[in-house]
Protein backbone atom coordinates (compact mmCIF):
# COMPACT_ATOMS: atom_id res chain seq x y z
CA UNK A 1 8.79 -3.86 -20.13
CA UNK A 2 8.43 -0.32 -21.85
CA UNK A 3 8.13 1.84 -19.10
CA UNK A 4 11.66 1.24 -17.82
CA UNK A 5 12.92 2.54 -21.38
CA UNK A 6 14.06 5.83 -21.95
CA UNK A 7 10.90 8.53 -22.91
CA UNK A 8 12.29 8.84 -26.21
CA UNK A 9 12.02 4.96 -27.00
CA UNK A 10 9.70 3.58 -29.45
CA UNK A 11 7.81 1.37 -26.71
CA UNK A 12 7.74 3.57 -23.94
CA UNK A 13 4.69 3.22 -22.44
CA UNK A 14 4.93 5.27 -19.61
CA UNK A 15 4.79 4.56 -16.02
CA UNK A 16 0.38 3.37 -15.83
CA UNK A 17 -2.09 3.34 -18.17
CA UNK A 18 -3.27 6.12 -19.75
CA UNK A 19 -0.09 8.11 -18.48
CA UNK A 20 1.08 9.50 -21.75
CA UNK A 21 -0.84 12.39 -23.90
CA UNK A 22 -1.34 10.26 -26.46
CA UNK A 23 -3.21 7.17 -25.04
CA UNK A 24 -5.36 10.31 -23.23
CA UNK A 25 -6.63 11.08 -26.58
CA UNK A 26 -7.16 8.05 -28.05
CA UNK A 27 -8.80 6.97 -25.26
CA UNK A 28 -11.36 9.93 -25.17
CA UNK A 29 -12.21 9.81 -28.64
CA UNK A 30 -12.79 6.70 -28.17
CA UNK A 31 -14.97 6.86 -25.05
CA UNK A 32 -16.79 9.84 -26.61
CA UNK A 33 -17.29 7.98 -30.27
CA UNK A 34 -18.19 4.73 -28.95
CA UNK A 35 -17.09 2.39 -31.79
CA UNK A 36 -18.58 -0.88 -32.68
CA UNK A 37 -15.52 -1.47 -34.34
CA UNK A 38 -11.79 -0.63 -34.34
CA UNK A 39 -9.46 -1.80 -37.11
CA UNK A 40 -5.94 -1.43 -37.09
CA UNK A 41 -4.29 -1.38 -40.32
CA UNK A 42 -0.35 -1.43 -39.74
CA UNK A 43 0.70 0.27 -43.61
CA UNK A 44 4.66 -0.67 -42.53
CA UNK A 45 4.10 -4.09 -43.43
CA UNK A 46 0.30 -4.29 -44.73
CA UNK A 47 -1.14 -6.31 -41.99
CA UNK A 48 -4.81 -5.92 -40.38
CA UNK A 49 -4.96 -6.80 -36.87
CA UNK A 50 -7.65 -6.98 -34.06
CA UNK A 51 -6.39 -7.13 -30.04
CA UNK A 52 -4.68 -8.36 -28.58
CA UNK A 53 -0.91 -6.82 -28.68
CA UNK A 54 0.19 -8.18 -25.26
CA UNK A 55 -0.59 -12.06 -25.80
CA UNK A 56 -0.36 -14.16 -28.65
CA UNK A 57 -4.02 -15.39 -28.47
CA UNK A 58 -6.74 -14.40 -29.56
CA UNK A 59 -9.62 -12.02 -28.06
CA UNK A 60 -12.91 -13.88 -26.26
CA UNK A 61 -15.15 -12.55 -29.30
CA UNK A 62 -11.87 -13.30 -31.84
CA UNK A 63 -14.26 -15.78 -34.09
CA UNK A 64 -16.84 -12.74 -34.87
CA UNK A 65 -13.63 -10.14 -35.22
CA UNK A 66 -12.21 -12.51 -37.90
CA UNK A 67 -15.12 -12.99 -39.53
CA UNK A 68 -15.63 -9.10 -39.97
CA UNK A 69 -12.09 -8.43 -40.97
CA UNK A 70 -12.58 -11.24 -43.28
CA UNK A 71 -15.37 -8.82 -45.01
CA UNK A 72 -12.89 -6.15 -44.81
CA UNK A 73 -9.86 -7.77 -45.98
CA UNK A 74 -11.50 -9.00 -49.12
CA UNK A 75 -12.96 -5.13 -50.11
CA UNK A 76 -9.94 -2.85 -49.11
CA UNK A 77 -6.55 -4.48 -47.82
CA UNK A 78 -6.22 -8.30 -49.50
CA UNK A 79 -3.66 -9.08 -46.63
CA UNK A 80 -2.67 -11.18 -43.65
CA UNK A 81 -5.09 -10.33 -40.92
CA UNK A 82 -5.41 -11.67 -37.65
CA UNK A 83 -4.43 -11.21 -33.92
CA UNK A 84 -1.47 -8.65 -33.69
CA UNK A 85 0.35 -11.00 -31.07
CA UNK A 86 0.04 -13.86 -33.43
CA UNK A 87 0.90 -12.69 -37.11
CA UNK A 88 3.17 -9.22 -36.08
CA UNK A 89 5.86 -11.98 -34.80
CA UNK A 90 5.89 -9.89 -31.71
CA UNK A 91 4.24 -8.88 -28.72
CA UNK A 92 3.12 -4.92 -27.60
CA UNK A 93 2.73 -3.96 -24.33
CA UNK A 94 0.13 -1.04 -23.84
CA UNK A 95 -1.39 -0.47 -27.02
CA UNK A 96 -4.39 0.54 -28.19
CA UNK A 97 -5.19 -2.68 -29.15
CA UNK A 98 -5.28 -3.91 -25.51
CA UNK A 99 -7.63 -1.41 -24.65
């Protein structure tokens, strides 16, 4: 779906994974910091999601994710949190959630 928009599109994707500069980085730092955890906080509509973008279901390990963001919600955001493909109302094709 978003690699046959334009480059300057919002969802471009490009045309494989890991094609555009961006998804380069974030994937290094993340291969190089090794994270037990990655939270994404979307601040556009206060949301806290966990993978995946590309499905609306949840992740094989979504029960110990929840519980986790549960901890997290409660201390810092106190706000809908959950599977991005579930509770965004939409579905992302090659985010860094899916990675």
């Amino acid at each position: 779906r978003g690699a046959n928009m334009p480059r300057s599109h919002e969802e471009y994707k490009g045309p494989f994974a890991f094609s555009e500069t961006e998804t380069q980085h974030v994937r290094d730092l993340a291969l190089w910091l090794r994270p037990a955890l990655y939270v994404n906080v979307h601040s556009g509509i206060t949301e806290m999601y966990m993978g995946w973008d590309h499905r609306a279901e949840d992740v094989p390990n979504g029960r110990q994710v929840m519980a986790m963001l549960s901890h997290l919600n409660a201390s810092y955001c106190n706000c809908p949190f959950g599977s991005a493909g579930k509770i965004g109302g939409y579905v992302v094709y090659g985010g860094s959630m899916d990675y």
